[in-house]
PDB file of N, CA and C in Angstrom:
ATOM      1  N   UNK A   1     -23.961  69.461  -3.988  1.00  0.00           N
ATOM      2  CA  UNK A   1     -23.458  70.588  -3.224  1.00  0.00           C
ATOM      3  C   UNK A   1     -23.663  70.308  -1.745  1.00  0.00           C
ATOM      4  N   UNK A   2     -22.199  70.376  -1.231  1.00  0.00           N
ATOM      5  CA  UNK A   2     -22.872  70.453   0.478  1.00  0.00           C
ATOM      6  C   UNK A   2     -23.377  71.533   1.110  1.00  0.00           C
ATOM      7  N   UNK A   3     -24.446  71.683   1.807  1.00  0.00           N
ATOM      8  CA  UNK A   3     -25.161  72.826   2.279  1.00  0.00           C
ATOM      9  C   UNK A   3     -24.561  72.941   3.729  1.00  0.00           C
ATOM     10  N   UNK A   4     -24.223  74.413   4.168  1.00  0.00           N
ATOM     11  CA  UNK A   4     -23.816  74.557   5.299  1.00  0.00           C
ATOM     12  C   UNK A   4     -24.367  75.406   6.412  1.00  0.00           C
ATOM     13  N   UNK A   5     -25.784  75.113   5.989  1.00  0.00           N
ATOM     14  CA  UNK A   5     -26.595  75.533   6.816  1.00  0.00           C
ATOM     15  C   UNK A   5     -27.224  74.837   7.792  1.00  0.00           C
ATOM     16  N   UNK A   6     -26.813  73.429   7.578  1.00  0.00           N
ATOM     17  CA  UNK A   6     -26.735  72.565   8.622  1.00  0.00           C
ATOM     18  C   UNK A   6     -25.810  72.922   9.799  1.00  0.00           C
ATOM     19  N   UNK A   7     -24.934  73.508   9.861  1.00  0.00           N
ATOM     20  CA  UNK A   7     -23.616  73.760  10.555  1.00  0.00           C
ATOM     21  C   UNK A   7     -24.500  74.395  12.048  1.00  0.00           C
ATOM     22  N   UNK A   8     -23.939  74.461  12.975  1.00  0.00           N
ATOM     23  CA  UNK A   8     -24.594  75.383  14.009  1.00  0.00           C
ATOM     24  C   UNK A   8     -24.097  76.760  14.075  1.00  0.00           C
ATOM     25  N   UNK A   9     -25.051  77.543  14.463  1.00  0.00           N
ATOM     26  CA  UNK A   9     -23.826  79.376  14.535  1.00  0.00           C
ATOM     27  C   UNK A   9     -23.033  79.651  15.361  1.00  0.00           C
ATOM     28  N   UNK A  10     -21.731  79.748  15.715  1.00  0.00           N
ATOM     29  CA  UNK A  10     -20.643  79.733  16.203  1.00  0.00           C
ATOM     30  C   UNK A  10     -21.102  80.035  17.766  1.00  0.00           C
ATOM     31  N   UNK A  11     -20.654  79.153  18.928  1.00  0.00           N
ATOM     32  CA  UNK A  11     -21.447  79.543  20.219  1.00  0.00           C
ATOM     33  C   UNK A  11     -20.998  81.363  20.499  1.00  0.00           C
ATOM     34  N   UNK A  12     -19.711  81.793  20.027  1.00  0.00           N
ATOM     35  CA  UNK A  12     -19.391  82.722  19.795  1.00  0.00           C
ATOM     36  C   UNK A  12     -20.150  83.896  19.592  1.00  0.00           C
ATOM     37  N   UNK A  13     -21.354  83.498  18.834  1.00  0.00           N
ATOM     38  CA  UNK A  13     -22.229  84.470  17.926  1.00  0.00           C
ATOM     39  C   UNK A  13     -23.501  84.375  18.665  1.00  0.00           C
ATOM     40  N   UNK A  14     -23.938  83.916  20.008  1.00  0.00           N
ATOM     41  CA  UNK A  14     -24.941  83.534  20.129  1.00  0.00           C
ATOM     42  C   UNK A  14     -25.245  83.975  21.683  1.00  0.00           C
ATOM     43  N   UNK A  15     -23.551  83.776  22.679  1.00  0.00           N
ATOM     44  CA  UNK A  15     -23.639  83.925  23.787  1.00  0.00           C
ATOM     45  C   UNK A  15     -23.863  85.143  24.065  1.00  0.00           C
ATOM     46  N   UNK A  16     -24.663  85.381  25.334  1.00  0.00           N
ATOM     47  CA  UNK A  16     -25.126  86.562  25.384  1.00  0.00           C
ATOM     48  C   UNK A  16     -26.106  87.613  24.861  1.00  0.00           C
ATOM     49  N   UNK A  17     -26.620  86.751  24.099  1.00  0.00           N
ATOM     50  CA  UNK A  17     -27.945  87.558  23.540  1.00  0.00           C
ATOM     51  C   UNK A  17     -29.104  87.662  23.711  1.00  0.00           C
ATOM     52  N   UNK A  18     -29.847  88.578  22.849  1.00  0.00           N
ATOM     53  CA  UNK A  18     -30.985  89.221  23.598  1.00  0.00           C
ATOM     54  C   UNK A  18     -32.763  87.836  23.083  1.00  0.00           C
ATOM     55  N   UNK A  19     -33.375  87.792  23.311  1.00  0.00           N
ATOM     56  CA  UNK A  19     -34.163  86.709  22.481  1.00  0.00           C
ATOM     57  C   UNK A  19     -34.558  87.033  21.472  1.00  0.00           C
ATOM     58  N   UNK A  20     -34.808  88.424  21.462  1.00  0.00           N
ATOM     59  CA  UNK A  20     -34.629  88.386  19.769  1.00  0.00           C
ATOM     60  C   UNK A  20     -33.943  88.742  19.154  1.00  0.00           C
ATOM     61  N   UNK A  21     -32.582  88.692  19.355  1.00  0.00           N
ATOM     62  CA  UNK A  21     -31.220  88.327  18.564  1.00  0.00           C
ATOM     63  C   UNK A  21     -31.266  86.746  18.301  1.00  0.00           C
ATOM     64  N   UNK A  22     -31.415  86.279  19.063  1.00  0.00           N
ATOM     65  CA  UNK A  22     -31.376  84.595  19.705  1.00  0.00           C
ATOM     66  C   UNK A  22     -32.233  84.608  18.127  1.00  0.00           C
ATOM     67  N   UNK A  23     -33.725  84.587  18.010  1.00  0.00           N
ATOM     68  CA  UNK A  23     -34.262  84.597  16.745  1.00  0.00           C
ATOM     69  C   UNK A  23     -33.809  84.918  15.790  1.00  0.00           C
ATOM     70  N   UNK A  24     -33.198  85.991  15.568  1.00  0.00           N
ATOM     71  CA  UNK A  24     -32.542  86.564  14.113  1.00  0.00           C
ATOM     72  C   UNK A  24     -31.478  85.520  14.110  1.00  0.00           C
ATOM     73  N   UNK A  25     -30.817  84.611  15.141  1.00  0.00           N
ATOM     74  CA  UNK A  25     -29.874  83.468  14.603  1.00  0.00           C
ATOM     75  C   UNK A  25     -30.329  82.732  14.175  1.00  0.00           C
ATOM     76  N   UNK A  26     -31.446  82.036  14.733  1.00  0.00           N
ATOM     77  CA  UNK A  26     -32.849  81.118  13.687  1.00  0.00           C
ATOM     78  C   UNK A  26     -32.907  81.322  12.789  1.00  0.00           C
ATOM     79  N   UNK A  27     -33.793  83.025  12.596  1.00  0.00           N
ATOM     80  CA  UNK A  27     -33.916  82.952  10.937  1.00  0.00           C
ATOM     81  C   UNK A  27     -32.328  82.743   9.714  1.00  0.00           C
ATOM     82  N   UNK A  28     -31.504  83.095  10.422  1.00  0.00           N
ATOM     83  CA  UNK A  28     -29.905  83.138   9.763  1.00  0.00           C
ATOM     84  C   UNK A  28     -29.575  81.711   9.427  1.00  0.00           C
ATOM     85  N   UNK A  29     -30.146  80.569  10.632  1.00  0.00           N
ATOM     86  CA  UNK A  29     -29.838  79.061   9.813  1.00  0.00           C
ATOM     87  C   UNK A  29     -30.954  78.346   9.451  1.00  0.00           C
ATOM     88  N   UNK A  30     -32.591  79.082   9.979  1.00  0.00           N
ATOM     89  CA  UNK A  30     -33.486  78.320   9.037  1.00  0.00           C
ATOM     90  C   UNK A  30     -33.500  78.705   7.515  1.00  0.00           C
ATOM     91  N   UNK A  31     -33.217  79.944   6.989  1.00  0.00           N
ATOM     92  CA  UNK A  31     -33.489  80.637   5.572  1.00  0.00           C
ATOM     93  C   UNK A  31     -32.267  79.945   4.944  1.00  0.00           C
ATOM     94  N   UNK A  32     -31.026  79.338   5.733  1.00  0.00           N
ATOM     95  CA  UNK A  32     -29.897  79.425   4.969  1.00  0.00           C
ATOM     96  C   UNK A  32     -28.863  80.099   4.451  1.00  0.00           C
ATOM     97  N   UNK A  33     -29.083  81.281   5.181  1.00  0.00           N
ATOM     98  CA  UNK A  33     -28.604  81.888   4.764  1.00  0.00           C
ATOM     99  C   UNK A  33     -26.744  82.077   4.577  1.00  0.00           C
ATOM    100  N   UNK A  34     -26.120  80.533   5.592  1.00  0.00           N
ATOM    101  CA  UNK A  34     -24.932  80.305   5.190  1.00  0.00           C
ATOM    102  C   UNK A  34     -24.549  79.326   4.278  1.00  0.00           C
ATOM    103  N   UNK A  35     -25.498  79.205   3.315  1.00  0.00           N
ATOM    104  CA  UNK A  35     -25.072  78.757   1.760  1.00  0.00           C
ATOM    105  C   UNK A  35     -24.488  79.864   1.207  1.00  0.00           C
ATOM    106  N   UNK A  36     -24.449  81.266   0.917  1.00  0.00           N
ATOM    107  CA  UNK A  36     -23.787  81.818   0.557  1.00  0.00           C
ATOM    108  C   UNK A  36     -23.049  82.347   1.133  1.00  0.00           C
ATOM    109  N   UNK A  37     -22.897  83.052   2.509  1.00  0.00           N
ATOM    110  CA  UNK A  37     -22.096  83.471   3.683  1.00  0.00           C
ATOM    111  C   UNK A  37     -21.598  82.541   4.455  1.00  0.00           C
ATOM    112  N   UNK A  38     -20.071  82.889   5.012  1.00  0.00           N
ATOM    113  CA  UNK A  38     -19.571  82.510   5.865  1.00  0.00           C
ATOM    114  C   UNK A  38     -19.746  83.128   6.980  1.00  0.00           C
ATOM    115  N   UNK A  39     -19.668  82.310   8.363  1.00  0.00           N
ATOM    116  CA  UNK A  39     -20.194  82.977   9.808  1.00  0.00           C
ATOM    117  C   UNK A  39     -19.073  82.289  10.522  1.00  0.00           C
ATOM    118  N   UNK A  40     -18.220  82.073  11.394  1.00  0.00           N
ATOM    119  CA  UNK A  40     -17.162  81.652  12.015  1.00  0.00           C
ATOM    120  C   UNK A  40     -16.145  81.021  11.148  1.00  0.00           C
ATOM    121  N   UNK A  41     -15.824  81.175   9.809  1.00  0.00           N
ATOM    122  CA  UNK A  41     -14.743  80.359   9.121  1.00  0.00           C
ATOM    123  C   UNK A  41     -15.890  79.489   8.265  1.00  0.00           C
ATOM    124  N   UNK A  42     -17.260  79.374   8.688  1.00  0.00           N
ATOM    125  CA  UNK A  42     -17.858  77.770   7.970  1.00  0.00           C
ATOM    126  C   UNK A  42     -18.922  78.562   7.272  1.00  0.00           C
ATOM    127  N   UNK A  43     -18.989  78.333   5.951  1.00  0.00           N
ATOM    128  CA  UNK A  43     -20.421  78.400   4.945  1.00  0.00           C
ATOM    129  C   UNK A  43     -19.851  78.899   3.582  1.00  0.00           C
ATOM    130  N   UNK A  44     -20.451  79.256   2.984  1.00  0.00           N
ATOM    131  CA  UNK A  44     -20.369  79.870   1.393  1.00  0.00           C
ATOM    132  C   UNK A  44     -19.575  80.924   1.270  1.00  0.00           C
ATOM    133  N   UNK A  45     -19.390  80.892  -0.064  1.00  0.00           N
ATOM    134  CA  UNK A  45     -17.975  81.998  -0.443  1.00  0.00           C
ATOM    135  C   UNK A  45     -18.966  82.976  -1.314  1.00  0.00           C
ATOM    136  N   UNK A  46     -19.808  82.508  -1.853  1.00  0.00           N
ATOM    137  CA  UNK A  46     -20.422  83.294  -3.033  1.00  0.00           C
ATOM    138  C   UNK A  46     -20.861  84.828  -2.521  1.00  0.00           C
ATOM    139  N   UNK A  47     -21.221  84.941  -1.118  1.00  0.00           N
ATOM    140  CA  UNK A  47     -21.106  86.499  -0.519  1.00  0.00           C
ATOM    141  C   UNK A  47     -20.606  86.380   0.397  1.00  0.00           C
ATOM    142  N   UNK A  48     -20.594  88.175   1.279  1.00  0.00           N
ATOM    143  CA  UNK A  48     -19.154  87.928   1.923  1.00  0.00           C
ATOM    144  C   UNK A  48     -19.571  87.599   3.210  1.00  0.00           C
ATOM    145  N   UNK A  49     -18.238  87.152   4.115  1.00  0.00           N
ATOM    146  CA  UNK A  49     -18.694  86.989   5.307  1.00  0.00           C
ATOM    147  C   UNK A  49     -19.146  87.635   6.009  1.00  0.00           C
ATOM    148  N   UNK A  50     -19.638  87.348   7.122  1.00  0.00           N
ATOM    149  CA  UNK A  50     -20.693  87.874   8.097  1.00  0.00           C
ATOM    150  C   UNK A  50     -20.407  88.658   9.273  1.00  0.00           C
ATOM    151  N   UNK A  51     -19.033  87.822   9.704  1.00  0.00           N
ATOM    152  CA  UNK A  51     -18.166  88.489  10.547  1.00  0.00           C
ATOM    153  C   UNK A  51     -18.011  89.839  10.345  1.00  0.00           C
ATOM    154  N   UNK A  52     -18.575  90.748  11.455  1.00  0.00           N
ATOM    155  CA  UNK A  52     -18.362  92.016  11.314  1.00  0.00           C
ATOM    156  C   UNK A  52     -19.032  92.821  10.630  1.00  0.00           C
ATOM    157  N   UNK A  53     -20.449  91.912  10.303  1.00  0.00           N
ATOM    158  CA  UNK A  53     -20.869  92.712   9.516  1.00  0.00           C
ATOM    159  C   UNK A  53     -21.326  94.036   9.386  1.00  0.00           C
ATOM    160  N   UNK A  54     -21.769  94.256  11.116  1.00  0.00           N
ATOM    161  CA  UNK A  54     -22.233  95.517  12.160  1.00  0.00           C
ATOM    162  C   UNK A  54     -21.124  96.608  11.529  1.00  0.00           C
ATOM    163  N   UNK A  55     -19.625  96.218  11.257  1.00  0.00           N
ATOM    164  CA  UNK A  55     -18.955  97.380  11.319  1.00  0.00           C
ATOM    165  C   UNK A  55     -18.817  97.832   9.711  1.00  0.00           C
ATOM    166  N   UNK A  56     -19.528  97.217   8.545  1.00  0.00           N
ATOM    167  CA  UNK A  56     -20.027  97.592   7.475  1.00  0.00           C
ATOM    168  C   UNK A  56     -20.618  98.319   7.154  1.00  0.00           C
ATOM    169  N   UNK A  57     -21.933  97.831   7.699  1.00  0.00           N
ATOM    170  CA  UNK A  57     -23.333  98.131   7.243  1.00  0.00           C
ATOM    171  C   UNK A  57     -24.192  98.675   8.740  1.00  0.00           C
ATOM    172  N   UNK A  58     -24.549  99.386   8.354  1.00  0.00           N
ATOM    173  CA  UNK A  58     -25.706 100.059   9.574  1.00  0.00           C
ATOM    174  C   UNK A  58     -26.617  99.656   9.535  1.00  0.00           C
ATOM    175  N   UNK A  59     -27.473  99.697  10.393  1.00  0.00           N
ATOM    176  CA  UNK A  59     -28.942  98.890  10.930  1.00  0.00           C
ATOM    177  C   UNK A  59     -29.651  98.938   9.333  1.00  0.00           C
ATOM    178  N   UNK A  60     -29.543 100.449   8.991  1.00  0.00           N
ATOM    179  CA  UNK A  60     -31.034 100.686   7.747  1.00  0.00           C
ATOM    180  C   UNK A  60     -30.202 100.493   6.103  1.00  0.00           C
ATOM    181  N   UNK A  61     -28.636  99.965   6.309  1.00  0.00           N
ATOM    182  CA  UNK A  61     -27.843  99.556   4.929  1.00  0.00           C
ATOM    183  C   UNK A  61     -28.228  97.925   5.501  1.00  0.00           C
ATOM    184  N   UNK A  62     -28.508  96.776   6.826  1.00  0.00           N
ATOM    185  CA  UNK A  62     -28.497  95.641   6.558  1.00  0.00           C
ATOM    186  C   UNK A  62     -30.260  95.480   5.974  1.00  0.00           C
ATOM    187  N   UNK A  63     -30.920  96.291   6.586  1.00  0.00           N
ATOM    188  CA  UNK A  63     -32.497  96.293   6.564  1.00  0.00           C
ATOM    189  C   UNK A  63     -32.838  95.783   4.590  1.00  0.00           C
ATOM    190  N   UNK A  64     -32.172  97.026   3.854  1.00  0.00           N
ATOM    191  CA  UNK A  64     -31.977  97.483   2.813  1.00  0.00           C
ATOM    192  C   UNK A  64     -31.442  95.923   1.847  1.00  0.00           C
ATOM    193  N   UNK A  65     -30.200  95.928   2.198  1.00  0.00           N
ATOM    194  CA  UNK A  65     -29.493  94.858   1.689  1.00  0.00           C
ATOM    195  C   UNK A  65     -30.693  93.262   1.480  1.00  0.00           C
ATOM    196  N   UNK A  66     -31.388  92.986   3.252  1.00  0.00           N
ATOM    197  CA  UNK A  66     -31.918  92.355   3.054  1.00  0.00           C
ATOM    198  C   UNK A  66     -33.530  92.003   2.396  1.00  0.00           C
ATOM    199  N   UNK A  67     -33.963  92.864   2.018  1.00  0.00           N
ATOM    200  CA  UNK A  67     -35.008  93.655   2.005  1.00  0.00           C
ATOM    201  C   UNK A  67     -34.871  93.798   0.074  1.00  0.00           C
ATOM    202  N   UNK A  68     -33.959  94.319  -0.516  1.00  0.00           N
ATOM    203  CA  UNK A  68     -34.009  94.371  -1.933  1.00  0.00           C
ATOM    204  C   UNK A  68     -32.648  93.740  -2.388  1.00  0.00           C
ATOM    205  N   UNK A  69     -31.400  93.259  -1.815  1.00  0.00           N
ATOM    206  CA  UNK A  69     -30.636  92.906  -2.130  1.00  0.00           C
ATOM    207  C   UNK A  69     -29.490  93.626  -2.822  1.00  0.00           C
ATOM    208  N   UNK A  70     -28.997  93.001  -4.129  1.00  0.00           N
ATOM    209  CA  UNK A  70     -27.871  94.228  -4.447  1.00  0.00           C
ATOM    210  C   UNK A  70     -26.491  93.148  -5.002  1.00  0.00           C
ATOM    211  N   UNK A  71     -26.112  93.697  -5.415  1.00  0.00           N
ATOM    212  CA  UNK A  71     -24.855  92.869  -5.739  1.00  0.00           C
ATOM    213  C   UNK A  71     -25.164  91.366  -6.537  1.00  0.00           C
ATOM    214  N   UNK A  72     -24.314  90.257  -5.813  1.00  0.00           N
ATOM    215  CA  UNK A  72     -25.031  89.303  -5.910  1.00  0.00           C
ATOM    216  C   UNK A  72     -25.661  88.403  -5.283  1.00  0.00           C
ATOM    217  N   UNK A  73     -26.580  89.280  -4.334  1.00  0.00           N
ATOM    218  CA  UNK A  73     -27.357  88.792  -3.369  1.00  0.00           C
ATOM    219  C   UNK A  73     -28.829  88.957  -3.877  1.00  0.00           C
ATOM    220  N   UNK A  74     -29.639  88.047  -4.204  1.00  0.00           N
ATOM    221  CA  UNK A  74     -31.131  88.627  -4.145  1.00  0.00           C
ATOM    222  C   UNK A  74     -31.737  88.945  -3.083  1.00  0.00           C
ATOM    223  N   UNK A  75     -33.368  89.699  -3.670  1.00  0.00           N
ATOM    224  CA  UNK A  75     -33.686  90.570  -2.718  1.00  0.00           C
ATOM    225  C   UNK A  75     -34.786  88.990  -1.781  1.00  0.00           C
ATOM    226  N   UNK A  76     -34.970  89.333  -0.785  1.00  0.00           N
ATOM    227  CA  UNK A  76     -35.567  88.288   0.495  1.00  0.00           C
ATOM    228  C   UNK A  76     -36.514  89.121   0.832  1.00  0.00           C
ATOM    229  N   UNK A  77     -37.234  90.271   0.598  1.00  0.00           N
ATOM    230  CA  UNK A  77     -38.225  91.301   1.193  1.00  0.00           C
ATOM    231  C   UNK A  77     -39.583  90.434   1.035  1.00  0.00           C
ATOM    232  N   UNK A  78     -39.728  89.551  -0.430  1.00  0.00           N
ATOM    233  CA  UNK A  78     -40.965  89.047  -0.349  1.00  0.00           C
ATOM    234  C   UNK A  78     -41.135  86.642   0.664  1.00  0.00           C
ATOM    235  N   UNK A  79     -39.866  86.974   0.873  1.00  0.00           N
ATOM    236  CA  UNK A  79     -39.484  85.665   1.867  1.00  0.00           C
ATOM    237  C   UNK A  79     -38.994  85.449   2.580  1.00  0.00           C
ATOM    238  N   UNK A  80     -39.297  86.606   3.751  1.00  0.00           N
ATOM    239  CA  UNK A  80     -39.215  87.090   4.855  1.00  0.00           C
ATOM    240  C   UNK A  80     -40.140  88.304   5.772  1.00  0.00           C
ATOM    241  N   UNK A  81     -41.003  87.741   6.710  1.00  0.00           N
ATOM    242  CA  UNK A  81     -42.029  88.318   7.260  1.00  0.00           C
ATOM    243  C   UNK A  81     -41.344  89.749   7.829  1.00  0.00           C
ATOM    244  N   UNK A  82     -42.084  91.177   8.464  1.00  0.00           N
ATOM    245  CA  UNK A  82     -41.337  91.961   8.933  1.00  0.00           C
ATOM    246  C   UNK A  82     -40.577  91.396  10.286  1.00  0.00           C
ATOM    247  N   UNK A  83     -41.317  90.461  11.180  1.00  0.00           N
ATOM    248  CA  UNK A  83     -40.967  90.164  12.717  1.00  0.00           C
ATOM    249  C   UNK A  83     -38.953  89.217  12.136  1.00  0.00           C
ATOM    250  N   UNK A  84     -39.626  88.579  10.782  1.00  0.00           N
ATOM    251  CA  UNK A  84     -38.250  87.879  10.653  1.00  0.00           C
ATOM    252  C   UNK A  84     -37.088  88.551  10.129  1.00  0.00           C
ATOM    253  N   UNK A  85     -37.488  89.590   9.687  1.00  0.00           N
ATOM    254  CA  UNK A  85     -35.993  90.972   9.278  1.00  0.00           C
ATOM    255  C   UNK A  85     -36.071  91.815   9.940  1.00  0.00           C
ATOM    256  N   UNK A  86     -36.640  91.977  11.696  1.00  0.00           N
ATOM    257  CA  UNK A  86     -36.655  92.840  12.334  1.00  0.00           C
ATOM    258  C   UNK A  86     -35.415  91.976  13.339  1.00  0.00           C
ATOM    259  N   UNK A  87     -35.511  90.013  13.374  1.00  0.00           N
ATOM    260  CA  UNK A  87     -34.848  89.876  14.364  1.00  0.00           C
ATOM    261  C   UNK A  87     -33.648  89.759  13.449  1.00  0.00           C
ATOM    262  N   UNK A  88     -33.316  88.720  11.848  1.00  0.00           N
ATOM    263  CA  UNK A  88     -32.399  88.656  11.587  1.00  0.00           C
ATOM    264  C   UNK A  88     -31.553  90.003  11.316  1.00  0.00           C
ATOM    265  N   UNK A  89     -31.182  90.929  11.534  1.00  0.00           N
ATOM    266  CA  UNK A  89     -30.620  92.610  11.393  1.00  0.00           C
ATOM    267  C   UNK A  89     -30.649  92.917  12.871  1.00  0.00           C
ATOM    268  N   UNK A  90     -31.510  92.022  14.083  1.00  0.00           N
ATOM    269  CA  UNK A  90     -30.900  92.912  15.179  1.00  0.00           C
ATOM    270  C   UNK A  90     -29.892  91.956  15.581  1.00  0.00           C
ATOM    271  N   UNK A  91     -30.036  90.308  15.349  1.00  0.00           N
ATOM    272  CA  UNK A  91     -28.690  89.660  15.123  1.00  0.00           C
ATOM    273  C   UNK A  91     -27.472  90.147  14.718  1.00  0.00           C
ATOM    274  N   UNK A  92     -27.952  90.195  13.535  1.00  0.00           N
ATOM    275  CA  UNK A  92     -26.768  90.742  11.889  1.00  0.00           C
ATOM    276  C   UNK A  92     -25.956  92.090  12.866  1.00  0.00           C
ATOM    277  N   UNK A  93     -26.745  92.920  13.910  1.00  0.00           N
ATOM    278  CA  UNK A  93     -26.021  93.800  14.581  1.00  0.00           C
ATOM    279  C   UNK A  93     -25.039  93.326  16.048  1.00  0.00           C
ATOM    280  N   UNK A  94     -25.291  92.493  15.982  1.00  0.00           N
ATOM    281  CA  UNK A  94     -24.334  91.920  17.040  1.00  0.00           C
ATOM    282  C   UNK A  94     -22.503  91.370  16.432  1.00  0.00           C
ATOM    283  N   UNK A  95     -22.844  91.550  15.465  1.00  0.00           N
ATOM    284  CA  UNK A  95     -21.750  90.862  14.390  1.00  0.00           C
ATOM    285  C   UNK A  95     -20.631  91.692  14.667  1.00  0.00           C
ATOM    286  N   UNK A  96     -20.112  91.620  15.517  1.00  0.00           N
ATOM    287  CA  UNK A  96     -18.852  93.024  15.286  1.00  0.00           C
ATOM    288  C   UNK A  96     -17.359  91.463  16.301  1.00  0.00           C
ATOM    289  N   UNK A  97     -16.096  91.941  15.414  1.00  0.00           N
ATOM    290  CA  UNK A  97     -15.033  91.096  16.178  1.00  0.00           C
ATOM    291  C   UNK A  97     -14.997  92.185  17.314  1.00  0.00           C
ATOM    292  N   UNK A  98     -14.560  90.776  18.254  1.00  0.00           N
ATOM    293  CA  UNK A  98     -14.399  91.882  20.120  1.00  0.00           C
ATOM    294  C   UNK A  98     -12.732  92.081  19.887  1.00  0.00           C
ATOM    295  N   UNK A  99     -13.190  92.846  20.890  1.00  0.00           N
ATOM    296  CA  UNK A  99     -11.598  93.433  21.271  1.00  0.00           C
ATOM    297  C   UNK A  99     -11.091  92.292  21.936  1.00  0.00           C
ATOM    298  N   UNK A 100      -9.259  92.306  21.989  1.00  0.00           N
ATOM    299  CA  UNK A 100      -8.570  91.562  22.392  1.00  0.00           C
ATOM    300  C   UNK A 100      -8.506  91.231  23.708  1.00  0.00           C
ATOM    301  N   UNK A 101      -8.966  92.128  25.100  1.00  0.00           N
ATOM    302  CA  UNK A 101      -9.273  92.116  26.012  1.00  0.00           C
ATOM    303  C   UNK A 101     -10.358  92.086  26.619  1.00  0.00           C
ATOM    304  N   UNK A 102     -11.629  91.783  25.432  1.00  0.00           N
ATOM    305  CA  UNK A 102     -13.120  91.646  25.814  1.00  0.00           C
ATOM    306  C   UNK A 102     -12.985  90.243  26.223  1.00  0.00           C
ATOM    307  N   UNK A 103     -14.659  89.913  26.636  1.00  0.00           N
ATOM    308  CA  UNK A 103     -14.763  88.227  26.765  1.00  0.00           C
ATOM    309  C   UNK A 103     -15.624  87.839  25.749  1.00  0.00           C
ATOM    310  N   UNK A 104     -16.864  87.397  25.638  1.00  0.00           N
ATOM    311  CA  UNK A 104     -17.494  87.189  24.516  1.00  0.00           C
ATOM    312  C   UNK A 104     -17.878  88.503  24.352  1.00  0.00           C
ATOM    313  N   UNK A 105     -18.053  88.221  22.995  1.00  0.00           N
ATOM    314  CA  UNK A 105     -18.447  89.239  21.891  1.00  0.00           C
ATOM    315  C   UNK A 105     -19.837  90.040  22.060  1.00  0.00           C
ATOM    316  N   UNK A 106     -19.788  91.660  22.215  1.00  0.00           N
ATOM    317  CA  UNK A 106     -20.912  92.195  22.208  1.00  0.00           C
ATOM    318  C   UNK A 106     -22.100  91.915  23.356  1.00  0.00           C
ATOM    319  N   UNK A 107     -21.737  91.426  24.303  1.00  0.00           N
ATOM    320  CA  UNK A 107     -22.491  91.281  25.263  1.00  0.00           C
ATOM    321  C   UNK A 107     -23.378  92.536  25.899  1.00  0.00           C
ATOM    322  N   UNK A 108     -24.636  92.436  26.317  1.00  0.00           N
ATOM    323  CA  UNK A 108     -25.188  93.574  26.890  1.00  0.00           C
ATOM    324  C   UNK A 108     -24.594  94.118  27.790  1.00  0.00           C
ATOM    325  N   UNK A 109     -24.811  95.772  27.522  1.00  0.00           N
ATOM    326  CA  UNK A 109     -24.262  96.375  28.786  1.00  0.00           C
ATOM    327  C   UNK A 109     -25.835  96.605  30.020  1.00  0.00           C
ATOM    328  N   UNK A 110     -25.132  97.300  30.399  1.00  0.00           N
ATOM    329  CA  UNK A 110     -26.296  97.466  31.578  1.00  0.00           C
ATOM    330  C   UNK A 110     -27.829  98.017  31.333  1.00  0.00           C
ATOM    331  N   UNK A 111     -27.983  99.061  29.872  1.00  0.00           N
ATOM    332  CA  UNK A 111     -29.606  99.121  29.267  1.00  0.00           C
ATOM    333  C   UNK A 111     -29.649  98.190  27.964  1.00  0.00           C
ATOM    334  N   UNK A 112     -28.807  97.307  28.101  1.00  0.00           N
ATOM    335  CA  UNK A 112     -29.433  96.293  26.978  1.00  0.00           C
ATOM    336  C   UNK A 112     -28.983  96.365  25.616  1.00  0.00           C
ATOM    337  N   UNK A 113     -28.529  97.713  25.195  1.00  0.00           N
ATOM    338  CA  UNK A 113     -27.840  98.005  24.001  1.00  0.00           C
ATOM    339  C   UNK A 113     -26.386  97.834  23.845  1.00  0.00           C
ATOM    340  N   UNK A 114     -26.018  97.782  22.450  1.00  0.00           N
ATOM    341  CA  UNK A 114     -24.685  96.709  22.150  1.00  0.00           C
ATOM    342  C   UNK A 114     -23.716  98.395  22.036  1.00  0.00           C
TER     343      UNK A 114
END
């Protein structure tokens, strides 16, 4: 199987963020978590992509998701510290497609919130 968690996270997904967003992208390609997810077009099919995930799931449905799982995702609550599902979910909240007239994606506004 090729693993595509080698891949890097789309500069797309990265510019502009906060440091601990910057971390929650760490934990997103140290855990692997794109063996089963796709994140710019590249990783696993077996769950869904990532893209957008912000406009899914709310802060305390990604917390949840990651935390006990569901579907066919297992749960990560006991292989993952709190500091590491506090940053991967404030990442996972940056996930939203920009508008057609934005520049990069989700960038801070002026108090820091997306």
């Amino acid at each position: 199987m090729e693993a595509w968690s080698g891949s890097p996270t789309p500069v797309e997904d990265i510019e502009g963020r906060t440091p601990l967003e910057l971390q929650g992208a760490l934990v997103l390609q140290n855990k692997q978590c794109r063996n089963c997810h796709r994140l710019g077009g590249v990783g696993g099919q077996r769950g869904p992509a990532l893209d957008g995930v912000a406009t899914r799931l709310s802060r305390d449905q990604l917390i949840r998701q990651v935390l006990q799982g569901g579907g066919n995702m297992p749960a990560y609550g006991k292989h993952l510290d709190p500091a590491e599902v506090t940053a991967l979910v404030a990442f996972m909240e940056t996930l939203r497609p920009a508008a057609p007239d934005e520049g990069p994606r989700n960038e801070a506004d002026g108090d820091g919130r997306r």
